[in-house]
PDB file of N, CA and C in Angstrom:
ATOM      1  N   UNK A   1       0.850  -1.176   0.000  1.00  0.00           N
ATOM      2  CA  UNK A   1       0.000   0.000   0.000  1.00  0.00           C
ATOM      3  C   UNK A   1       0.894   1.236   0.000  1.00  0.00           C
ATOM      4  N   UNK A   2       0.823   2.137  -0.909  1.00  0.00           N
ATOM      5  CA  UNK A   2       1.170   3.264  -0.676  1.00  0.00           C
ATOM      6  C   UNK A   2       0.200   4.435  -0.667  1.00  0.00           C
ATOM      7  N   UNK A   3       0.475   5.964  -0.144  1.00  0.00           N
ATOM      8  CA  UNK A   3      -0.439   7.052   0.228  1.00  0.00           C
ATOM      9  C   UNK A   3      -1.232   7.041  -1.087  1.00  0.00           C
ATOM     10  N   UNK A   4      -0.820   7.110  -2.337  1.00  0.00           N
ATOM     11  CA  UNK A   4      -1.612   7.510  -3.400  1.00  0.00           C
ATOM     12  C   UNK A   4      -2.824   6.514  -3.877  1.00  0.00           C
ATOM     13  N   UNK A   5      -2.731   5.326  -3.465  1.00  0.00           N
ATOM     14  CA  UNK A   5      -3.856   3.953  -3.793  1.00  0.00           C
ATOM     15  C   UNK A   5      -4.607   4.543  -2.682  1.00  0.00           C
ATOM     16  N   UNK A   6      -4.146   4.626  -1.169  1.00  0.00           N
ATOM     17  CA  UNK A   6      -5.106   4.278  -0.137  1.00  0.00           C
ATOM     18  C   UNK A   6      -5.868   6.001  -0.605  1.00  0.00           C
ATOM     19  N   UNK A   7      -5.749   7.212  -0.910  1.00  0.00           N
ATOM     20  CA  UNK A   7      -6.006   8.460  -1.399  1.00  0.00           C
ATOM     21  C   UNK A   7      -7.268   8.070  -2.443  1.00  0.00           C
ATOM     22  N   UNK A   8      -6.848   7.248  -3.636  1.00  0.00           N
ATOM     23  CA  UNK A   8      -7.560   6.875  -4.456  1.00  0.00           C
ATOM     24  C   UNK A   8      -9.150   6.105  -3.804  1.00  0.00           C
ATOM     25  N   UNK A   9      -8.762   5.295  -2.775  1.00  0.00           N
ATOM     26  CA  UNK A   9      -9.964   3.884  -2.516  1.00  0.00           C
ATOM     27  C   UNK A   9     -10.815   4.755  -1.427  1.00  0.00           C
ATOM     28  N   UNK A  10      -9.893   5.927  -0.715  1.00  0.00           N
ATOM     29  CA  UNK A  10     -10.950   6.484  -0.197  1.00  0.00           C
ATOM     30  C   UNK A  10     -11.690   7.799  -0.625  1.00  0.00           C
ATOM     31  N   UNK A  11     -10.958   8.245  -1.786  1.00  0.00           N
ATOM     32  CA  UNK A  11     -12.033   9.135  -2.935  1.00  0.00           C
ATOM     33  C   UNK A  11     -13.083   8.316  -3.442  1.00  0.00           C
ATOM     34  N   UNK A  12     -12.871   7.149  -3.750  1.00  0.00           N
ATOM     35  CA  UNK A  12     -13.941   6.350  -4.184  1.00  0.00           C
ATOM     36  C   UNK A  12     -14.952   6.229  -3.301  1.00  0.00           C
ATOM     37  N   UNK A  13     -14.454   5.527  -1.639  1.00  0.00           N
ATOM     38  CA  UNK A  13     -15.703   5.263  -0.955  1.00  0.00           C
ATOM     39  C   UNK A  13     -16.722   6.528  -0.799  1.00  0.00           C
ATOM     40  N   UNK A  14     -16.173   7.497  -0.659  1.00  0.00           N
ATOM     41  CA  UNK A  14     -16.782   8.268  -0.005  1.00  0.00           C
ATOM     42  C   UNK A  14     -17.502   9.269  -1.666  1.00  0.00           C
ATOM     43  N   UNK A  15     -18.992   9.742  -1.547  1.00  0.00           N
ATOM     44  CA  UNK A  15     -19.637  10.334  -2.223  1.00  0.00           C
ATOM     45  C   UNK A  15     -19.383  11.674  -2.623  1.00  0.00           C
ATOM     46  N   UNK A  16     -19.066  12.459  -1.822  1.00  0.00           N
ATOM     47  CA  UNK A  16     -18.823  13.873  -1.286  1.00  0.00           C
ATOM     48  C   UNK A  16     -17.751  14.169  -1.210  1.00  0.00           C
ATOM     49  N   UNK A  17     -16.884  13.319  -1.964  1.00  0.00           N
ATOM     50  CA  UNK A  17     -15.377  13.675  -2.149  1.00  0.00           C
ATOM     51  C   UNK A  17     -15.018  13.889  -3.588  1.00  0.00           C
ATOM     52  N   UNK A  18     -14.798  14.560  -4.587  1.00  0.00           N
ATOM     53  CA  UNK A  18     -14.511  14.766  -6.173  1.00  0.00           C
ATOM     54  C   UNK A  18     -13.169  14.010  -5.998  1.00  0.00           C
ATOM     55  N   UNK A  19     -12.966  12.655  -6.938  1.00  0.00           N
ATOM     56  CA  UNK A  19     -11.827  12.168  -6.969  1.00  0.00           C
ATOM     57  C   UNK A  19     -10.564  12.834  -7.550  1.00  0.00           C
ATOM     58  N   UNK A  20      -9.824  12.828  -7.397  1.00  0.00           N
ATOM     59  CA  UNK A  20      -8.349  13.521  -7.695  1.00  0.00           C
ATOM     60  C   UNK A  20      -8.109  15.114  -6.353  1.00  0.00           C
ATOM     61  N   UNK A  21      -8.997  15.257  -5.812  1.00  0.00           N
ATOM     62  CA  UNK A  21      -8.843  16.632  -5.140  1.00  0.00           C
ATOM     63  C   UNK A  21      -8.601  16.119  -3.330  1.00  0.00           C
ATOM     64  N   UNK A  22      -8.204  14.970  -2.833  1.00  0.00           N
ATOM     65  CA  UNK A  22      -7.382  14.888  -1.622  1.00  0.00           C
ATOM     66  C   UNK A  22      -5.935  14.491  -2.070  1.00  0.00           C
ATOM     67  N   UNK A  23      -4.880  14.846  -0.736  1.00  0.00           N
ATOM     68  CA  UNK A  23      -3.323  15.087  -0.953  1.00  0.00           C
ATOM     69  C   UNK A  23      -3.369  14.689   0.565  1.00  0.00           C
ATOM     70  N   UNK A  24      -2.015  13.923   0.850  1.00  0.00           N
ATOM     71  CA  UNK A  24      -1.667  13.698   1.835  1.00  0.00           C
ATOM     72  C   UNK A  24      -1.798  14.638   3.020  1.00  0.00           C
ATOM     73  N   UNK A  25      -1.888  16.086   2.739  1.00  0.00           N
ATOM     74  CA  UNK A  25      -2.009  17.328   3.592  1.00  0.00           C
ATOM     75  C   UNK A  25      -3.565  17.652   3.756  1.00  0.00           C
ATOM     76  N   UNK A  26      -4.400  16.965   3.307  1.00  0.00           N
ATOM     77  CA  UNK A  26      -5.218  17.614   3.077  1.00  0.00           C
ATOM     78  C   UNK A  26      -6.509  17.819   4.796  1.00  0.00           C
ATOM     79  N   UNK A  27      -7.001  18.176   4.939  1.00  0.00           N
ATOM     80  CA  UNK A  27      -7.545  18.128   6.330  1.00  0.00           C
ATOM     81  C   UNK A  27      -9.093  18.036   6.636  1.00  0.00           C
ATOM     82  N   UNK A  28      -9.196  17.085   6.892  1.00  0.00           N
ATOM     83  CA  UNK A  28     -10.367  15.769   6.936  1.00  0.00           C
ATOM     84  C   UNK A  28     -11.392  16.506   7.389  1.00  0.00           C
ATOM     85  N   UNK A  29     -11.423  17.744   8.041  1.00  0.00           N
ATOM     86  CA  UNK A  29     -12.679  18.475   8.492  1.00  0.00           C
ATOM     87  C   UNK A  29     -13.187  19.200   7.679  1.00  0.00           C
ATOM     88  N   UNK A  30     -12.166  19.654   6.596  1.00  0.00           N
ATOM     89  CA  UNK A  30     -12.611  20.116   5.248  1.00  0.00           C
ATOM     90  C   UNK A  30     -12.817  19.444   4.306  1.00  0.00           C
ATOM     91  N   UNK A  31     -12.344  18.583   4.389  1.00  0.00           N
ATOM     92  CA  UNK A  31     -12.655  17.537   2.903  1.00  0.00           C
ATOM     93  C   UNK A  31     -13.694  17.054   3.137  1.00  0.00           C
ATOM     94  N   UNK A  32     -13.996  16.367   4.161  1.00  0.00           N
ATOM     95  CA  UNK A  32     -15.253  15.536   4.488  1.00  0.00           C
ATOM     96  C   UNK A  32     -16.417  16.331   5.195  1.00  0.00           C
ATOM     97  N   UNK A  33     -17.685  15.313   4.921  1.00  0.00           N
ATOM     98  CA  UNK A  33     -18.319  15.618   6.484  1.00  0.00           C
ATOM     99  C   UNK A  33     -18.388  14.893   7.380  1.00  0.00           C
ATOM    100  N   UNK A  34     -17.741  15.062   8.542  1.00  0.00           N
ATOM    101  CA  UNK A  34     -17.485  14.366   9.007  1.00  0.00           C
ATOM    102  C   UNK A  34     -18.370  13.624  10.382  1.00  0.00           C
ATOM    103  N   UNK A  35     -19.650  13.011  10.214  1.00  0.00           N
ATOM    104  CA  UNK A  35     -20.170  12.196  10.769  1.00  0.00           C
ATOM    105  C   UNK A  35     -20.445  11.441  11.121  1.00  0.00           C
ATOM    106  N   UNK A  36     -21.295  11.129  11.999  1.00  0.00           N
ATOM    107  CA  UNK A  36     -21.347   9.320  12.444  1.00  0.00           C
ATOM    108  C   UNK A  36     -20.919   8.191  11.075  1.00  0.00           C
ATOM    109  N   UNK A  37     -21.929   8.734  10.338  1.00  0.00           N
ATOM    110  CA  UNK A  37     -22.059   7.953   9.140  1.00  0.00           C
ATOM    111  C   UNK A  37     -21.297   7.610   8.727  1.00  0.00           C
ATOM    112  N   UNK A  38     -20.473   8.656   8.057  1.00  0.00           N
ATOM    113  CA  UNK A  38     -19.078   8.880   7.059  1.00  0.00           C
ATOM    114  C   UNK A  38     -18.388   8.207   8.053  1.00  0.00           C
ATOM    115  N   UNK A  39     -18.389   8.514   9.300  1.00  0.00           N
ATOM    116  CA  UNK A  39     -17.175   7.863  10.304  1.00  0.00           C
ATOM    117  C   UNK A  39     -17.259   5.752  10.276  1.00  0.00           C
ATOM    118  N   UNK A  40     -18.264   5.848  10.318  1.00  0.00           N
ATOM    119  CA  UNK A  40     -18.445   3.900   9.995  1.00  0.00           C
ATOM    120  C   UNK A  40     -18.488   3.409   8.544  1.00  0.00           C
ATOM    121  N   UNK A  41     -18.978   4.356   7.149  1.00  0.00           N
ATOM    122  CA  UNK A  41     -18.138   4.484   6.425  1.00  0.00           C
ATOM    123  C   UNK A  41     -16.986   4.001   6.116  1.00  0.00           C
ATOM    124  N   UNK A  42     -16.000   4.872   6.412  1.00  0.00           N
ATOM    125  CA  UNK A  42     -14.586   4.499   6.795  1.00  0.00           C
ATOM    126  C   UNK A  42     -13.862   3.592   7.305  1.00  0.00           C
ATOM    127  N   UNK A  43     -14.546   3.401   8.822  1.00  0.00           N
ATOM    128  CA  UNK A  43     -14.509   2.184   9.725  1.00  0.00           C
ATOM    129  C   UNK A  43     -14.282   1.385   8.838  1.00  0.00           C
ATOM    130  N   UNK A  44     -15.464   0.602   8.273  1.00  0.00           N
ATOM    131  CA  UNK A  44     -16.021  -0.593   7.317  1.00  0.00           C
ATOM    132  C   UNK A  44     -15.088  -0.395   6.242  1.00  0.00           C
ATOM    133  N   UNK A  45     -14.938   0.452   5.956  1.00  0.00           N
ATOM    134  CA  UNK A  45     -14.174   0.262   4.341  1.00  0.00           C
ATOM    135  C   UNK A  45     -12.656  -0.182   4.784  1.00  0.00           C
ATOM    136  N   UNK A  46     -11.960   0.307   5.962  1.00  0.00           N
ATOM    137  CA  UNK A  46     -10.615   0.003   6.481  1.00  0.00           C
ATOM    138  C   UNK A  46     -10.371  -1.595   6.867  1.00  0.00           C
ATOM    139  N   UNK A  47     -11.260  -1.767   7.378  1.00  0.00           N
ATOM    140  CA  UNK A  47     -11.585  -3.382   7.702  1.00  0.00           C
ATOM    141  C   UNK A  47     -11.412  -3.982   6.699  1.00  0.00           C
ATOM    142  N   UNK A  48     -12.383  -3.912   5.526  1.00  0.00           N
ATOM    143  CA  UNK A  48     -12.548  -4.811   4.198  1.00  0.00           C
ATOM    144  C   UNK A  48     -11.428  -4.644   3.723  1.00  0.00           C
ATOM    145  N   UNK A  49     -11.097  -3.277   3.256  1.00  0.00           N
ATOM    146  CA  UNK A  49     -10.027  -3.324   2.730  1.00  0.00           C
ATOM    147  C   UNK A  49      -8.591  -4.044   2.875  1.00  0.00           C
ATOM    148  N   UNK A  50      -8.476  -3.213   3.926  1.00  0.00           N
ATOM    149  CA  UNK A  50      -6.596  -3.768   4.509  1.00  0.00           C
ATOM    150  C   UNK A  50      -6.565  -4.209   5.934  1.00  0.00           C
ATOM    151  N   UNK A  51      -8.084  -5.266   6.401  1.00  0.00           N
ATOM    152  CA  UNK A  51      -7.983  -6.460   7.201  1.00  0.00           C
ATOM    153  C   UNK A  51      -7.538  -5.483   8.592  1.00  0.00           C
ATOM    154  N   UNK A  52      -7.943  -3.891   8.979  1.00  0.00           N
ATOM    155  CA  UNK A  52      -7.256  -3.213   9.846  1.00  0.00           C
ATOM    156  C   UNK A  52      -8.570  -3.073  10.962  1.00  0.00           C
ATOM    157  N   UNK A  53      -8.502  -2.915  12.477  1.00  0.00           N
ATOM    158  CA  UNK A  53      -9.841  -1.954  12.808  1.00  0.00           C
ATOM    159  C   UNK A  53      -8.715  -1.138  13.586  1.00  0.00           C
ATOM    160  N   UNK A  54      -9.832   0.184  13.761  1.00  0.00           N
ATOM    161  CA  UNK A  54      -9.096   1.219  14.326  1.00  0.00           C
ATOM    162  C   UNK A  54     -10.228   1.566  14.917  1.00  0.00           C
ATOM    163  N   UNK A  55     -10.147   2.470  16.133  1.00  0.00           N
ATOM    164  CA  UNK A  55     -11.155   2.904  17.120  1.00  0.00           C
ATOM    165  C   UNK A  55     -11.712   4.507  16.504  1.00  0.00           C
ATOM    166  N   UNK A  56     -12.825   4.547  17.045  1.00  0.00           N
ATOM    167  CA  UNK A  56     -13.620   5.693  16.658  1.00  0.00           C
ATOM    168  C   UNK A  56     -12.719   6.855  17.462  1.00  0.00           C
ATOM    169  N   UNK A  57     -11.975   6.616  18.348  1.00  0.00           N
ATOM    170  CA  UNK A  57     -11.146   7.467  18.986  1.00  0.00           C
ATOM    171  C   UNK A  57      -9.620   7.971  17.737  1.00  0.00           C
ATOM    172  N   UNK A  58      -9.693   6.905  17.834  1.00  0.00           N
ATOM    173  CA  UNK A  58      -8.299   7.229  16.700  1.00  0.00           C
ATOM    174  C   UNK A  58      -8.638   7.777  15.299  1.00  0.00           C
ATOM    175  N   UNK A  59      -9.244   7.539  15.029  1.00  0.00           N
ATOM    176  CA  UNK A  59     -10.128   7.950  13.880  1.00  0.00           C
ATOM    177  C   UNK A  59     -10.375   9.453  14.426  1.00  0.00           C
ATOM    178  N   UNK A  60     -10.819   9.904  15.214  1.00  0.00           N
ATOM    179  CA  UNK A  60     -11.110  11.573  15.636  1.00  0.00           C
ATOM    180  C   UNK A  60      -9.720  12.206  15.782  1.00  0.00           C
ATOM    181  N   UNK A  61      -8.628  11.631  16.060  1.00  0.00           N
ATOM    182  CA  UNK A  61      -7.366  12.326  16.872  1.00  0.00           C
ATOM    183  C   UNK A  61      -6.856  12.494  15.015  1.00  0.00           C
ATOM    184  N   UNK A  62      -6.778  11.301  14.194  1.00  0.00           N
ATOM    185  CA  UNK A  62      -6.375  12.118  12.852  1.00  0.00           C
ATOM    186  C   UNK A  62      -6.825  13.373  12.317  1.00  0.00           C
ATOM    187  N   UNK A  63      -6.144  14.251  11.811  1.00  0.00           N
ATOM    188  CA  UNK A  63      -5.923  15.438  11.457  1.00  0.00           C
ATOM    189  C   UNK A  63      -6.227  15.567   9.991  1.00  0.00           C
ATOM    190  N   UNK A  64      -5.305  14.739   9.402  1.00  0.00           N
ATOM    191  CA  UNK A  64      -4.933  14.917   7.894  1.00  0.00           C
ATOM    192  C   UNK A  64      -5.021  13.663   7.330  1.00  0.00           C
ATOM    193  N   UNK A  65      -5.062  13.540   5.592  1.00  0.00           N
ATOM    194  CA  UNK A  65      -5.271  12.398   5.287  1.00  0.00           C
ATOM    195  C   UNK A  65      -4.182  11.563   5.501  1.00  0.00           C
ATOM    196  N   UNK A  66      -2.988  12.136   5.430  1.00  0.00           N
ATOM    197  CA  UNK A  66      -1.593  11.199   5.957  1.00  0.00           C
ATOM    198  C   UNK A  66      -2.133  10.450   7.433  1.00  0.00           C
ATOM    199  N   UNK A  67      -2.347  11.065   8.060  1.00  0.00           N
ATOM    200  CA  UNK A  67      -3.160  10.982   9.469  1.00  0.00           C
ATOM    201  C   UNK A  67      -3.423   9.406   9.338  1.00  0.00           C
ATOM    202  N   UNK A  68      -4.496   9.489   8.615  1.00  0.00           N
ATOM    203  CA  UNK A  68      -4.895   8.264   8.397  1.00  0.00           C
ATOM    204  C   UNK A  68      -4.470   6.989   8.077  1.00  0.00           C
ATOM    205  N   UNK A  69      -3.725   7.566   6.620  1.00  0.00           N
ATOM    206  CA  UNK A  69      -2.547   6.470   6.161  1.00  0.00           C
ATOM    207  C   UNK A  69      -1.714   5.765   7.383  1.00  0.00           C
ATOM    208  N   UNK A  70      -1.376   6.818   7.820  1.00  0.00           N
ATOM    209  CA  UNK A  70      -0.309   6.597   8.827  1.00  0.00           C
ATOM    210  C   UNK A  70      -0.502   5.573  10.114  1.00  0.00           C
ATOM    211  N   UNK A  71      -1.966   5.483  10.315  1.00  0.00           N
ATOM    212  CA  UNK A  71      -2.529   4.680  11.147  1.00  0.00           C
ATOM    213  C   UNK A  71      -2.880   3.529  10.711  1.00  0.00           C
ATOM    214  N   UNK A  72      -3.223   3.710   9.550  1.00  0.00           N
ATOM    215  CA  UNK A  72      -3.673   2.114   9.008  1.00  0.00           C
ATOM    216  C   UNK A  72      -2.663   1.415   8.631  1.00  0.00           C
ATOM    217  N   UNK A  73      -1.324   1.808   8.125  1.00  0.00           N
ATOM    218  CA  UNK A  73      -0.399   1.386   7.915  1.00  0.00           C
ATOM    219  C   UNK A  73       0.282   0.574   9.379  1.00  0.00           C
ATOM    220  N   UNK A  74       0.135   1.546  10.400  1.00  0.00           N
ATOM    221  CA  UNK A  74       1.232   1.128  11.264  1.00  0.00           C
ATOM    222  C   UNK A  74       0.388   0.156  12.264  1.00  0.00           C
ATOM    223  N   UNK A  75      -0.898  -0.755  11.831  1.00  0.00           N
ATOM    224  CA  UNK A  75      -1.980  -1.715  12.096  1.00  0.00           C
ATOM    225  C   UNK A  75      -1.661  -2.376  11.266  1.00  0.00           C
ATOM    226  N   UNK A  76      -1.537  -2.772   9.745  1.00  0.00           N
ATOM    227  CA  UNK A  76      -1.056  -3.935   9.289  1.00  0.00           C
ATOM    228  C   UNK A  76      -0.555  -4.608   9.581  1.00  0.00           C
ATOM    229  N   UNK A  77      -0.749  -6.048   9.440  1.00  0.00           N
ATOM    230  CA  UNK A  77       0.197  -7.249   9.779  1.00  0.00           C
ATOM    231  C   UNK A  77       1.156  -7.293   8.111  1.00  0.00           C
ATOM    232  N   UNK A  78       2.523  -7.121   8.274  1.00  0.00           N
ATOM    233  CA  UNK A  78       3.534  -7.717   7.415  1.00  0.00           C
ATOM    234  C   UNK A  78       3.434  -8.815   7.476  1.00  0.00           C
ATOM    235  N   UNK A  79       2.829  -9.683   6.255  1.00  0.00           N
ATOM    236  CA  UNK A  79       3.864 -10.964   5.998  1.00  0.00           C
ATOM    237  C   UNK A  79       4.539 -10.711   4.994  1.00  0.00           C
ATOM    238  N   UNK A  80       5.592 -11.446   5.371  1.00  0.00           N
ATOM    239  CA  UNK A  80       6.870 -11.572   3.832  1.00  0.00           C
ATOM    240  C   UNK A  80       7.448 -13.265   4.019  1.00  0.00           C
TER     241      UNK A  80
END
């Protein structure tokens, strides 16, 4: 996984996002709306996706879309 796929899958999930217009900087209170909804949304899509859960807490303390990356990444299990 790198920032620009996981950027891509979550322009997709989300409705209210115009694809190509989030950046690693970009800041989730502006990009999104950010509600219950959108928040399990996310949840669910992180799960399916890349096998991750993360708490509704951690999920609020991200800032930015790196934010995010950065969390779901450092929840993966490596196998090699």
């Amino acid at each position: 996984m790198n920032i620009n796929d996981f950027i891509t899958k979550v322009e997709a999930e989300f409705e209210d996002v115009t694809p190509g217009t989030l950046t690693p900087t970009t800041i989730l209170k502006e990009a999104f709306t950010w509600d219950s909804v959108n928040a399990l949304i996310f949840l669910a899509h992180v799960n399916v996706e890349y096998d991750v859960e993360i708490s509704a807490n951690e999920l609020i303390e991200a800032e930015t879309v790196q934010d995010l990356y950065n969390l779901v990444e450092s929840k993966m299990i490596i196998t090699a």
